[in-house]
N, C-alpha and C. Protein backbone atom coordinates (compact mmCIF):
# COMPACT_ATOMS: atom_id res chain seq x y z
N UNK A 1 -26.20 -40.69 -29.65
CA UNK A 1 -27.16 -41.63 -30.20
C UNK A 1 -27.01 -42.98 -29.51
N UNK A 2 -28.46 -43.73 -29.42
CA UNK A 2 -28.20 -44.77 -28.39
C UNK A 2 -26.99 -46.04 -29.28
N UNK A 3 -26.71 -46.73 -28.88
CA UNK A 3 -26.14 -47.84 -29.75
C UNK A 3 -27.21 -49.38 -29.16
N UNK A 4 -28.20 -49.91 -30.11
CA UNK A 4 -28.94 -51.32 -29.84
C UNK A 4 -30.09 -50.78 -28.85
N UNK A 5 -30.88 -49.72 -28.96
CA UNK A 5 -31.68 -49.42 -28.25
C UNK A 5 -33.11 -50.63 -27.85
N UNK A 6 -33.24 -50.52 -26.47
CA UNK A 6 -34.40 -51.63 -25.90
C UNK A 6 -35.85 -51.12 -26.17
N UNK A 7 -37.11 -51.44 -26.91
CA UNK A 7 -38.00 -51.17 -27.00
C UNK A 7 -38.71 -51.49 -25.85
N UNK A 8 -38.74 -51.02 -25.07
CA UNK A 8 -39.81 -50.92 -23.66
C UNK A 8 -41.48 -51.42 -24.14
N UNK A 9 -41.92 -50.04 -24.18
CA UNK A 9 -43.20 -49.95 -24.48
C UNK A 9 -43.59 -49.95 -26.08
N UNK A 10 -43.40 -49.25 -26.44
CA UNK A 10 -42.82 -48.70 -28.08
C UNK A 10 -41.91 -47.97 -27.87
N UNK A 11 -41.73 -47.66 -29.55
CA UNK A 11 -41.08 -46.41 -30.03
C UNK A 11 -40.97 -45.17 -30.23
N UNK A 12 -42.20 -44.67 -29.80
CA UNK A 12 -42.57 -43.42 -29.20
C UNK A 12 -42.10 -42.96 -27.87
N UNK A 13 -41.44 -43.83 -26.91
CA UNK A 13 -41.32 -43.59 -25.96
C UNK A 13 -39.63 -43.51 -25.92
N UNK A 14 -38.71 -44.03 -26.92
CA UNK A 14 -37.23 -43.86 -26.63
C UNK A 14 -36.60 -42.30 -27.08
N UNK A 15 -36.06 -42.54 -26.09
CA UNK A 15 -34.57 -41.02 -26.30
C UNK A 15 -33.26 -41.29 -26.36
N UNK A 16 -32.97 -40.27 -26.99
CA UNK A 16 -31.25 -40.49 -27.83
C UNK A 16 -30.22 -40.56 -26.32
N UNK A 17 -30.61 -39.90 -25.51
CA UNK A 17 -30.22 -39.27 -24.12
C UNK A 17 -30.83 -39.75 -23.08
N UNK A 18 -30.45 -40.16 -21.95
CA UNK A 18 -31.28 -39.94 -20.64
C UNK A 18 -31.69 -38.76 -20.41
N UNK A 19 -33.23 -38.91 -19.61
CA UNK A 19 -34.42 -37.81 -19.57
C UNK A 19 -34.36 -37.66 -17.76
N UNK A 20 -34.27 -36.85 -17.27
CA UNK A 20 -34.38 -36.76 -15.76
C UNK A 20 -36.20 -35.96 -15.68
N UNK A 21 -36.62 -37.14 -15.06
CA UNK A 21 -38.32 -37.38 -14.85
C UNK A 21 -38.60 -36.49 -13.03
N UNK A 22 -39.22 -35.63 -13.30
CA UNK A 22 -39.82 -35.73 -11.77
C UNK A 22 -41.49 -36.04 -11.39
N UNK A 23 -41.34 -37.04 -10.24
CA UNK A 23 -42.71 -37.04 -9.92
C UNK A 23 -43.68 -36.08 -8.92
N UNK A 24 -44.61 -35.40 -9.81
CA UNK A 24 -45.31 -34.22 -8.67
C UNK A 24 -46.60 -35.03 -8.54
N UNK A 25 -46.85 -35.27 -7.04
CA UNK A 25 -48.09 -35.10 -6.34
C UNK A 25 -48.80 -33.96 -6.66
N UNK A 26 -50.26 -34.52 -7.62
CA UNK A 26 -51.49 -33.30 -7.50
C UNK A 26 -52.54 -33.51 -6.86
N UNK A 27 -53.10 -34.67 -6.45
CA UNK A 27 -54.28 -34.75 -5.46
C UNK A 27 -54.08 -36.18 -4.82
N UNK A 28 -54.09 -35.62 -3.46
CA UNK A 28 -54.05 -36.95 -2.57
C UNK A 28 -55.53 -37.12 -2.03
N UNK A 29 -56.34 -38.90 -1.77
CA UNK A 29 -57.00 -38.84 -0.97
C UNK A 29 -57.26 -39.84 -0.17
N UNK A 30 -57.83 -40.57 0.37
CA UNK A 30 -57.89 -42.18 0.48
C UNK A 30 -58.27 -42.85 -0.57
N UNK A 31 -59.26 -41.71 -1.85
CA UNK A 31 -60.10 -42.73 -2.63
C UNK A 31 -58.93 -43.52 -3.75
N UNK A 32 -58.41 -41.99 -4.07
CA UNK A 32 -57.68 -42.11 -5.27
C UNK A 32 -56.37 -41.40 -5.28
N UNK A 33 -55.32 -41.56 -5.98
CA UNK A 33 -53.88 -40.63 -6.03
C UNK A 33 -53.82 -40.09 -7.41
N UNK A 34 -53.42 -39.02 -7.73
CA UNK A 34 -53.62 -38.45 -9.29
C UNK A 34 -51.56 -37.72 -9.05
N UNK A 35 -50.74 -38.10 -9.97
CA UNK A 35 -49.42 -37.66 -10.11
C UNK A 35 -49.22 -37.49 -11.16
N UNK A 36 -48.55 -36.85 -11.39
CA UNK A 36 -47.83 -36.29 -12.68
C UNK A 36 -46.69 -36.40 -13.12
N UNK A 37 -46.14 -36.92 -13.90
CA UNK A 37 -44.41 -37.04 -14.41
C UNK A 37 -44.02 -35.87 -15.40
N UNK A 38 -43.09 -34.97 -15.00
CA UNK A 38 -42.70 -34.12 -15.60
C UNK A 38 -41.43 -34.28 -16.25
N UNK A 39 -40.80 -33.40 -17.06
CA UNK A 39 -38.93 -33.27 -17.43
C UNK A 39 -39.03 -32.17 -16.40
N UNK A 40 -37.88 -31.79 -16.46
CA UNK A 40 -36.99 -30.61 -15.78
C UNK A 40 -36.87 -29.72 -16.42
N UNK A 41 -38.46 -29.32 -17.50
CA UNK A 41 -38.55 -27.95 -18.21
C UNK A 41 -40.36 -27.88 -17.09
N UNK A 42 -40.77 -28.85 -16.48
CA UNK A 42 -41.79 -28.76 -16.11
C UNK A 42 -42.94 -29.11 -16.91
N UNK A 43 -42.53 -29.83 -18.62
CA UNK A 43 -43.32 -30.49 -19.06
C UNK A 43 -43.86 -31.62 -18.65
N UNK A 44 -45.63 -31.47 -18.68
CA UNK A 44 -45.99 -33.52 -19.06
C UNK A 44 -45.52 -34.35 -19.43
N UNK A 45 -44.53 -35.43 -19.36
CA UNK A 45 -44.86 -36.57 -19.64
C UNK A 45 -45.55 -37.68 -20.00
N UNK A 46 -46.29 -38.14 -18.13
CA UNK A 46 -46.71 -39.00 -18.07
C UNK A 46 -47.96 -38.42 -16.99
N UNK A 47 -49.32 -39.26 -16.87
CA UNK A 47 -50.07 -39.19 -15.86
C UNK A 47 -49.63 -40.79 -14.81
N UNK A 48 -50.18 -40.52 -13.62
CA UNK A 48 -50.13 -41.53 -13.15
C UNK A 48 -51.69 -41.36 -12.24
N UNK A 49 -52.64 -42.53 -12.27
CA UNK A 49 -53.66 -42.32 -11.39
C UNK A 49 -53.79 -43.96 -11.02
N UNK A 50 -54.62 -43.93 -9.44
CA UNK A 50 -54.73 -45.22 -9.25
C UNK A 50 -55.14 -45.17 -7.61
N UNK A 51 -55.74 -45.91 -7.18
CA UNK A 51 -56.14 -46.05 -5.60
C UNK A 51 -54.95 -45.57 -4.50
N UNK A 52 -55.22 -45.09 -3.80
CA UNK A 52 -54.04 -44.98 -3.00
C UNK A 52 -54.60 -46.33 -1.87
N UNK A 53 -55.55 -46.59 -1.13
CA UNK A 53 -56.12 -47.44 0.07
C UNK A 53 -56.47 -48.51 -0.90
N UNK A 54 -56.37 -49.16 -1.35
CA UNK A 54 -56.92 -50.33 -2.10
C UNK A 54 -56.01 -51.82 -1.91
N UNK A 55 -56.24 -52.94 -1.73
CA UNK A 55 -55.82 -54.24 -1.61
C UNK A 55 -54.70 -54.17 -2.77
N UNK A 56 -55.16 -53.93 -3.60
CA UNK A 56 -54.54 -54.75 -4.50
C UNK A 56 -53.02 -53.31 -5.41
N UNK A 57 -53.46 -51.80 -5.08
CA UNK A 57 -52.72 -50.57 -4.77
C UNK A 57 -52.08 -50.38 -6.57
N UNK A 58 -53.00 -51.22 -7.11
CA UNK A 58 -52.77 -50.70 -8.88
C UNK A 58 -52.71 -49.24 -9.06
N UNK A 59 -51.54 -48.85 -9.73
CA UNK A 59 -51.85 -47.72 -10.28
C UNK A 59 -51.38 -47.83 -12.06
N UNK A 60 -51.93 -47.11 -12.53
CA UNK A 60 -51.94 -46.64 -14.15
C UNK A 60 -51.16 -45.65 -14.74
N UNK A 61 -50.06 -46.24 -15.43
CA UNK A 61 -49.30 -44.86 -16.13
C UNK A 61 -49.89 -44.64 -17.88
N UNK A 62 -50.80 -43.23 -17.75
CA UNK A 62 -51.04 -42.73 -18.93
C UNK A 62 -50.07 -41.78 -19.92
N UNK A 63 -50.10 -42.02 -21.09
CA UNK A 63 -49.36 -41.03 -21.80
C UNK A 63 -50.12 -39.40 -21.52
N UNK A 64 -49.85 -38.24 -22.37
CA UNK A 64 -50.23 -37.20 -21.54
C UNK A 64 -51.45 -36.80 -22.28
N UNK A 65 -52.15 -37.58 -23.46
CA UNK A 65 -53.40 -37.62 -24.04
C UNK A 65 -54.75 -38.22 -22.98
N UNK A 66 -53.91 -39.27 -21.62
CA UNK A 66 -54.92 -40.29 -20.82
C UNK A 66 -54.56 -41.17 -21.44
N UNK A 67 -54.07 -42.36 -22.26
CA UNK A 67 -54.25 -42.88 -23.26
C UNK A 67 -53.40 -44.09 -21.97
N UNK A 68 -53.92 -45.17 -21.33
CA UNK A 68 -53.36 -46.29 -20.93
C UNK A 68 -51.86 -47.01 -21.80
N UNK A 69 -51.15 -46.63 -20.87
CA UNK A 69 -49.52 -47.57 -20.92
C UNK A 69 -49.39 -48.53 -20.86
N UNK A 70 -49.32 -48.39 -19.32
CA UNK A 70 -49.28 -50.30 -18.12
C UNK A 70 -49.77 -49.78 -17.02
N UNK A 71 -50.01 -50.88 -16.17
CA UNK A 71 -50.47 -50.92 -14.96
C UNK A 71 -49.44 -51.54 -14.13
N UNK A 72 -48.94 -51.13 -12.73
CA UNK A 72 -47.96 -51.47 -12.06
C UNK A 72 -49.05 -51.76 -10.71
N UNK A 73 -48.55 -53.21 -9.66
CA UNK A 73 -48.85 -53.23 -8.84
C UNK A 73 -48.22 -53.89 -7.75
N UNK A 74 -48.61 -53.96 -6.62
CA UNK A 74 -47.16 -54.61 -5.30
C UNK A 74 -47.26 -55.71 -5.57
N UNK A 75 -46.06 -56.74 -5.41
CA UNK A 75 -46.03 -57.95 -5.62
C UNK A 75 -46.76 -58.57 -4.81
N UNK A 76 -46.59 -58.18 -3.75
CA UNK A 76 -46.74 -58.61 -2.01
C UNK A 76 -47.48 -57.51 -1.40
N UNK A 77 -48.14 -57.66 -0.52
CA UNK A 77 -48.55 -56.43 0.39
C UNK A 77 -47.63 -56.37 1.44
N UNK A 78 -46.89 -57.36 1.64
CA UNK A 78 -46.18 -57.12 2.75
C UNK A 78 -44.72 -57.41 2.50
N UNK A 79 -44.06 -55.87 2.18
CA UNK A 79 -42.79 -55.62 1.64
C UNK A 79 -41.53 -55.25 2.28
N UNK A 80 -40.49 -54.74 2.45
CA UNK A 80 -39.35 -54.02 2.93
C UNK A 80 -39.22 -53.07 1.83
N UNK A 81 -38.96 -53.81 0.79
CA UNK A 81 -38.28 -53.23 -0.15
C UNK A 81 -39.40 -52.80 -1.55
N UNK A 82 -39.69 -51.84 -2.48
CA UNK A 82 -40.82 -51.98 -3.26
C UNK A 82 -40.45 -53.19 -4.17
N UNK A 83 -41.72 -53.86 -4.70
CA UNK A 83 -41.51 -54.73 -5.72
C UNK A 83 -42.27 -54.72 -6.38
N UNK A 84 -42.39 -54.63 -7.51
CA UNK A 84 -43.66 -54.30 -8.48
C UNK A 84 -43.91 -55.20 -9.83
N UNK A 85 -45.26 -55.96 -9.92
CA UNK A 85 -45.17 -56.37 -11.27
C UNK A 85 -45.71 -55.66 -12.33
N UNK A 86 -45.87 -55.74 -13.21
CA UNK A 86 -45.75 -54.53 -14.42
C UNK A 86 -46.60 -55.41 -15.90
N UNK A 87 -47.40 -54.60 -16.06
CA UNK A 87 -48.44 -54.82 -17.23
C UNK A 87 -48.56 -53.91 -18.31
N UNK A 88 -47.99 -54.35 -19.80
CA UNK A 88 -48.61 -53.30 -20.75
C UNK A 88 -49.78 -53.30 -20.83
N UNK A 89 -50.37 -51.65 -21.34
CA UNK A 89 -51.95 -51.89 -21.53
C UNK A 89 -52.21 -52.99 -22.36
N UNK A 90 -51.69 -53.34 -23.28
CA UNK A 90 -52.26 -54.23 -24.26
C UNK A 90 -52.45 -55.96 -23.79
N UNK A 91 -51.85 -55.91 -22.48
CA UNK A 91 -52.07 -57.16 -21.81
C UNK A 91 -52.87 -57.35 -20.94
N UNK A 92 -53.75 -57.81 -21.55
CA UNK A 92 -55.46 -58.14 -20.50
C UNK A 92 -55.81 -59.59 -20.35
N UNK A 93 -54.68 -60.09 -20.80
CA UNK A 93 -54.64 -61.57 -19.92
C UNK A 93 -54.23 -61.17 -18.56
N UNK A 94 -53.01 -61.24 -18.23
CA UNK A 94 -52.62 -60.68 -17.26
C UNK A 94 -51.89 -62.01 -16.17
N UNK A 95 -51.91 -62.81 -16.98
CA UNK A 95 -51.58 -63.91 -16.67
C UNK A 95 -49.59 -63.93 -16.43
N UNK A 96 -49.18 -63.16 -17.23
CA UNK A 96 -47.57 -63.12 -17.55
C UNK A 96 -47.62 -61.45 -16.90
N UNK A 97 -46.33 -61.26 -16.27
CA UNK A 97 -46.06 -59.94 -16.36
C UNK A 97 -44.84 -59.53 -17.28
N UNK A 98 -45.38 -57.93 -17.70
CA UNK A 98 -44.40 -57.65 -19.14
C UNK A 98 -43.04 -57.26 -18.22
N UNK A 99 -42.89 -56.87 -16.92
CA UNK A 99 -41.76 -56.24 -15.99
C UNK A 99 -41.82 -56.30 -15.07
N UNK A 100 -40.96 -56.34 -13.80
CA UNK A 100 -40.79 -55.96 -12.79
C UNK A 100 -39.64 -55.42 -12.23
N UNK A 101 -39.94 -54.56 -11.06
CA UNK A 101 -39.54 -53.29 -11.03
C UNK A 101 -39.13 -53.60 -9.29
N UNK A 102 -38.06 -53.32 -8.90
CA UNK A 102 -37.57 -54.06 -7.66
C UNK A 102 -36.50 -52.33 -7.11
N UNK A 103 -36.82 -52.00 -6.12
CA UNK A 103 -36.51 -50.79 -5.51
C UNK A 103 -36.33 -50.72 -4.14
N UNK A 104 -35.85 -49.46 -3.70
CA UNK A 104 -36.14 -48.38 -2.42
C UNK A 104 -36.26 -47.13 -2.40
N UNK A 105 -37.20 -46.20 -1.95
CA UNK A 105 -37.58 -45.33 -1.57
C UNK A 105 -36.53 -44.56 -1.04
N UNK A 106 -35.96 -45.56 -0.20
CA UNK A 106 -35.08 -44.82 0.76
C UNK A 106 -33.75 -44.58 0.44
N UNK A 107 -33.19 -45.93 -0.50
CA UNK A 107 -32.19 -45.36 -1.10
C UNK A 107 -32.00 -44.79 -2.62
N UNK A 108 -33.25 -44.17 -3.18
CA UNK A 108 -33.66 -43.88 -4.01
C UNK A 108 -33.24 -44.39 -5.08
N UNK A 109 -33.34 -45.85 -5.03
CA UNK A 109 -32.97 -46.32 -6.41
C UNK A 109 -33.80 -47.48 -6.41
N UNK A 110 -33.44 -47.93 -8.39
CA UNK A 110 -34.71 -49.35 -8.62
C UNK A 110 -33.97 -49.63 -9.63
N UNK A 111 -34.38 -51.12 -9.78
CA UNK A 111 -33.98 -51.60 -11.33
C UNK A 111 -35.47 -52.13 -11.86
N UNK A 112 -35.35 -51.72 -13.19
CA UNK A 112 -36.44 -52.62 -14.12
C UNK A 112 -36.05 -53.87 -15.26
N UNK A 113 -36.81 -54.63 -14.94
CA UNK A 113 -36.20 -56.20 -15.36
C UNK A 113 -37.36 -56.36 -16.46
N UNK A 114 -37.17 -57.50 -17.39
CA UNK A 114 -37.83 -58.27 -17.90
C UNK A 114 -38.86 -59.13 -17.38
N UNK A 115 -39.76 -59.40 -17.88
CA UNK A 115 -40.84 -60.17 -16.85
C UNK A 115 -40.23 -61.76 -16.23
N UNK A 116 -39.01 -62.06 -17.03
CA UNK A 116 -38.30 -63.00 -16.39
C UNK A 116 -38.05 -62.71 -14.85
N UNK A 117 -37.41 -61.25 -14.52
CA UNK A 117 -37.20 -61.18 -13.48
C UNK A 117 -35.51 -60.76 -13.31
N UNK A 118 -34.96 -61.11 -14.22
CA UNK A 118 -33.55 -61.38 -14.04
C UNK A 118 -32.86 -60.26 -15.62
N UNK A 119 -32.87 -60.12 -16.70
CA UNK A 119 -32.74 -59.02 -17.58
C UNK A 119 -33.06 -57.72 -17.10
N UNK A 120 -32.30 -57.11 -16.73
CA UNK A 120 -32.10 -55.73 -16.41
C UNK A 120 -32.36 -54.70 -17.91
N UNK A 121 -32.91 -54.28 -17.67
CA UNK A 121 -33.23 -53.13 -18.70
C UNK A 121 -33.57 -51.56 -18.82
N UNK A 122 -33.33 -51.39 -17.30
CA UNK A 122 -32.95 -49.50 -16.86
C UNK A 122 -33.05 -49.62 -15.39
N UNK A 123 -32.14 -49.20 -15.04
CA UNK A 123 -32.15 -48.75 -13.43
C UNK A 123 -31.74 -46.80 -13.14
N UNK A 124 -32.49 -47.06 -12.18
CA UNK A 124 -32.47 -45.60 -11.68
C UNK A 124 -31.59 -45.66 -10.33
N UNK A 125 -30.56 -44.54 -10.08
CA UNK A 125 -29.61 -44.35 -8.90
C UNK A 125 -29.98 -43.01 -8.67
């Protein structure tokens, strides 16, 4: 059981345990990217859809109803490292970001912060 658990999004979304997530590619194109977040029984999770060629390279994480999360997008277009700012759906100002999300690809790891920037609140290794 967790001890002082962090409410992310809500409460629908915490586990007693860490969950090992995989991301499957289901349709690539220039217009659009459609992915899927699974567990390691090969259940849904999460959807993910969003431009793949686009300026601004938003994509959308849905629960597995469609039902809008947040929206994640590059800080910068011109990166080394990924950097991402992070929007709950329920924020349509958009003025503040609720997270950001600071990574590599390559060394397959990220941390997710507070929209401060600096509160760590899950990293992946």
């Amino acid at each position: 059981m967790m001890m002082n658990p962090i409410v992310v999004v809500n409460t629908n979304f915490l586990a007693p345990n860490p969950v090992d997530l995989v991301i499957v590619k289901k349709l690539m194109s220039l217009s659009n990217g459609s992915f899927t977040v699974t567990n390691v029984n090969d259940n849904v999770m999460f959807k993910i859809k969003g431009k793949v060629m686009s300026l601004h390279e938003r994509r959308v994480l849905l629960d597995v109803a469609g039902n809008p999360i947040l929206s994640a997008k590059r800080s910068s277009n011109l990166q080394l490292k990924t950097s991402l700012d992070v929007l709950l759906a329920h924020n349509v100002e958009e003025n503040v970001y609720d997270f950001k999300v600071k990574g590599s690809w390559f060394e397959r790891s990220c941390t997710v912060c507070a929209g401060d920037g600096t509160t760590i609140i899950a990293q992946v290794k």
